[in-house]
C-alpha atoms as a PDB file:
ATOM      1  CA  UNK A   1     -62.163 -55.231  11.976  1.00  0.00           C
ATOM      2  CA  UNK A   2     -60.722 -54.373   8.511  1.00  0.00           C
ATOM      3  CA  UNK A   3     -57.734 -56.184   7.973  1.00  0.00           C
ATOM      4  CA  UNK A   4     -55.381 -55.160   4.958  1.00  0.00           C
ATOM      5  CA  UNK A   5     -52.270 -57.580   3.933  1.00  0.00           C
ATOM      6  CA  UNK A   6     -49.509 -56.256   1.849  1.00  0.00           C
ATOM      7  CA  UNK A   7     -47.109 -58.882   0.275  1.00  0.00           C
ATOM      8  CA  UNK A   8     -43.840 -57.176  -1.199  1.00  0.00           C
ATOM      9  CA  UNK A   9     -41.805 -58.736  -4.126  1.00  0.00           C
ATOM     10  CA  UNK A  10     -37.887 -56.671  -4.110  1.00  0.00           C
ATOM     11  CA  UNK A  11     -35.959 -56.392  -6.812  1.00  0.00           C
ATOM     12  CA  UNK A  12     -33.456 -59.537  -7.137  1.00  0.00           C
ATOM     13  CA  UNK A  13     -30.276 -57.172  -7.156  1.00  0.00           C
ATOM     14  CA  UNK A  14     -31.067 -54.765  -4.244  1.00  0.00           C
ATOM     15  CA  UNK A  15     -28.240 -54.223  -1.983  1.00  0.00           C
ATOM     16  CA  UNK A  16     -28.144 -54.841   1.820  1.00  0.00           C
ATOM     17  CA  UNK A  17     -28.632 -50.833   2.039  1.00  0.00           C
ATOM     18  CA  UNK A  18     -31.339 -50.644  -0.073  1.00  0.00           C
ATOM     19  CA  UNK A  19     -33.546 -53.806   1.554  1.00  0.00           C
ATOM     20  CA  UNK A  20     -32.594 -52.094   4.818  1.00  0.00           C
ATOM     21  CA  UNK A  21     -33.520 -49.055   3.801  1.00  0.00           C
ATOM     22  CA  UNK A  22     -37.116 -50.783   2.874  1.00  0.00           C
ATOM     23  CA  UNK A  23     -37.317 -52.414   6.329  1.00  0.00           C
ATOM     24  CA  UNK A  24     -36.829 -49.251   8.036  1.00  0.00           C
ATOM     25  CA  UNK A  25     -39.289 -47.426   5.519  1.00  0.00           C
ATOM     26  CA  UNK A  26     -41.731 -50.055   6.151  1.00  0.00           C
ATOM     27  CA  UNK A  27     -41.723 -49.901   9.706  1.00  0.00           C
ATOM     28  CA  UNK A  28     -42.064 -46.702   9.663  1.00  0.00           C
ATOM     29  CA  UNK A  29     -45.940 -47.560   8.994  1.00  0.00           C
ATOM     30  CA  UNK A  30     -46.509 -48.306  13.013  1.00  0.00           C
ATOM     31  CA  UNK A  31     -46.726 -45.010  13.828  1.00  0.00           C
ATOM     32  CA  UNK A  32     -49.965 -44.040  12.164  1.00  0.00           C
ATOM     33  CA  UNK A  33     -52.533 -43.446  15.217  1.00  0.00           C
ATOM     34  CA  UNK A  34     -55.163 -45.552  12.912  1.00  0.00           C
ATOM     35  CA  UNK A  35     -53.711 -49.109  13.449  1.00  0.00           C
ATOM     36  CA  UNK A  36     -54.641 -51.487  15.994  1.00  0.00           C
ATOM     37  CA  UNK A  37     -51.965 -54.024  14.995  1.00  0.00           C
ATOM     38  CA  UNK A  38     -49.339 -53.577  13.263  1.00  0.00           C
ATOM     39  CA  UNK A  39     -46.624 -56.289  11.853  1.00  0.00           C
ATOM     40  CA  UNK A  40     -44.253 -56.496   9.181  1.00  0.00           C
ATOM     41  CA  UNK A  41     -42.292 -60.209   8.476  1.00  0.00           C
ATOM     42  CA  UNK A  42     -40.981 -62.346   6.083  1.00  0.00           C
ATOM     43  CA  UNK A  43     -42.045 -65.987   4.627  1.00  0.00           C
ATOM     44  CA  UNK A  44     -42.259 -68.532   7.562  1.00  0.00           C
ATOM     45  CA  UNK A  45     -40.478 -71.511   7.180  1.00  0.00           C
ATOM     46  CA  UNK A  46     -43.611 -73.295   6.559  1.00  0.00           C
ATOM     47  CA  UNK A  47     -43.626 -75.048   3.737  1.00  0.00           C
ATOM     48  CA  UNK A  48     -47.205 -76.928   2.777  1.00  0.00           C
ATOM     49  CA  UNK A  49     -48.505 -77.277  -1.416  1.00  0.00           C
ATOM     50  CA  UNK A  50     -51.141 -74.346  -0.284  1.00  0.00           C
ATOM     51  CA  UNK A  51     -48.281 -71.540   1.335  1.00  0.00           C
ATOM     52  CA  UNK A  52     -47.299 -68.887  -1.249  1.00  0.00           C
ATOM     53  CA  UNK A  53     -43.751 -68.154  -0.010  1.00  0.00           C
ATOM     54  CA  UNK A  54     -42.386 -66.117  -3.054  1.00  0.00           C
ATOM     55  CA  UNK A  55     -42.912 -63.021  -1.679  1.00  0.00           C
ATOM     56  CA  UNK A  56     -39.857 -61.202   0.483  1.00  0.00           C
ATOM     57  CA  UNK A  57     -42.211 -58.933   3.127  1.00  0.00           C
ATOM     58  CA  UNK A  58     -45.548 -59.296   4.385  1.00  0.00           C
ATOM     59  CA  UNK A  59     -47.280 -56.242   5.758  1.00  0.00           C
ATOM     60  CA  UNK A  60     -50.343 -57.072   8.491  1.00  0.00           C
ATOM     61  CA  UNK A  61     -52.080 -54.046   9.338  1.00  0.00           C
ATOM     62  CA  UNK A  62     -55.252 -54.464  11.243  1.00  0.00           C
ATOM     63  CA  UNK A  63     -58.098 -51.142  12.178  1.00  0.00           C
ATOM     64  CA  UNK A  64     -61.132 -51.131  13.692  1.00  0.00           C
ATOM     65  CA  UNK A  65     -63.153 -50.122  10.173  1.00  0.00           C
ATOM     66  CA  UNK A  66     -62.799 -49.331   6.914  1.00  0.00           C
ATOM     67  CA  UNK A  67     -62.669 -45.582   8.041  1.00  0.00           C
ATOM     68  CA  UNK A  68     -59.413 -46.710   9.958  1.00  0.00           C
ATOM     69  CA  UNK A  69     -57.768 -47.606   6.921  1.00  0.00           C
ATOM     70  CA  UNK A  70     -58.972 -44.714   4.520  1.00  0.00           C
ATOM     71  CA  UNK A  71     -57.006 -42.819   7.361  1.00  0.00           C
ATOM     72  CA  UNK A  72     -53.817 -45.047   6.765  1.00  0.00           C
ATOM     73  CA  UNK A  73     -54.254 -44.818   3.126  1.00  0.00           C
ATOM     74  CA  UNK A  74     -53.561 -40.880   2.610  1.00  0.00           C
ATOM     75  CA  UNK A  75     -51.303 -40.348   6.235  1.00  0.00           C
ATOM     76  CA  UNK A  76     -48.156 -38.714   5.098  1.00  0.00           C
ATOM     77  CA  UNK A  77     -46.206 -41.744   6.912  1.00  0.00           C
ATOM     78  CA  UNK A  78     -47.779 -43.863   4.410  1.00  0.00           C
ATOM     79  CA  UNK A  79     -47.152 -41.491   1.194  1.00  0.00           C
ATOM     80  CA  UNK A  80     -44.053 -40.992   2.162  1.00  0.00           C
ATOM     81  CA  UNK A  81     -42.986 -44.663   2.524  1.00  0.00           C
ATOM     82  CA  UNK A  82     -44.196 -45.037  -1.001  1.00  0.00           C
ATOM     83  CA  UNK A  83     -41.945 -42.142  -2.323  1.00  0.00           C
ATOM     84  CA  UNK A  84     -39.151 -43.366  -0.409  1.00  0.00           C
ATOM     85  CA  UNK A  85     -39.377 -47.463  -0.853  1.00  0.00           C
ATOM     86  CA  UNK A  86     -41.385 -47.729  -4.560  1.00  0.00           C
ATOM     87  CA  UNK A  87     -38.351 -48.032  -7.020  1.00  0.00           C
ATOM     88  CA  UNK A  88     -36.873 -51.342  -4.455  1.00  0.00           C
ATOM     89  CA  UNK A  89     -40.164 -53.423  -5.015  1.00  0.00           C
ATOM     90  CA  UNK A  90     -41.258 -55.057  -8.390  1.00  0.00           C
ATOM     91  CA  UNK A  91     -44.411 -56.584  -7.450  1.00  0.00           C
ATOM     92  CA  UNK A  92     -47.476 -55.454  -4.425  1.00  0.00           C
ATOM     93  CA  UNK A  93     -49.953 -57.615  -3.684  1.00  0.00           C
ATOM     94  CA  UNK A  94     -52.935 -56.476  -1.743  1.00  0.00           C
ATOM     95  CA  UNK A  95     -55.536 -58.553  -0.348  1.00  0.00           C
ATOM     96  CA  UNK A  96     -58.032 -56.718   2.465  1.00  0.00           C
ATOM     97  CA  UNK A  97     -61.022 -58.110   3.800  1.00  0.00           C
ATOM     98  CA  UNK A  98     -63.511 -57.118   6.793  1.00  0.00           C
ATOM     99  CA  UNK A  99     -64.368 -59.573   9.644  1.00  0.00           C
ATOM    100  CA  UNK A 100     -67.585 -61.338   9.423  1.00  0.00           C
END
């Protein structure tokens, strides 16, 4: 399994619009035939000295390889969604890793 994590930092002054119009571009992501799960949230309510809850949106997306997500990566879904969504977000943090 290749797993690749996406945490989204907004801009502070977005307006309802615009953050909907990121949740809807986000989602948009589902539909890309190389996912095996797919899920986009916010910061639980969990709230330990080790949880980094700064972030507004976490994107999980999970494929069976590394070829799976080199797929994702250059799907027009996916390029689109970063021409559409990139001017609402001031910060991306990636972190993908592969199952031992």
């Amino acid at each position: 399994m290749f797993v690749h994590v996406v945490n989204f930092w907004l801009k502070k002054d977005l307006t309802d619009a615009e953050r909907q119009q990121f949740v809807d571009g986000v989602k948009t992501l589902s539909n890309i035939e190389s996912l095996v799960t797919f899920n986009v949230g916010t910061p639980a309510a969990t709230d330990r000295p080790v949880i980094d809850r700064s972030y507004d949106y976490c994107e999980l997306t999970i494929f069976n390889d590394e070829a799976g997500h080199d797929v994702y990566q250059v799907h027009p879904l996916h390029l689109k969604f970063i021409d559409d969504c990139k001017h609402l977000w001031e910060k991306v943090l990636i972190y993908d890793s592969e199952t031992v």
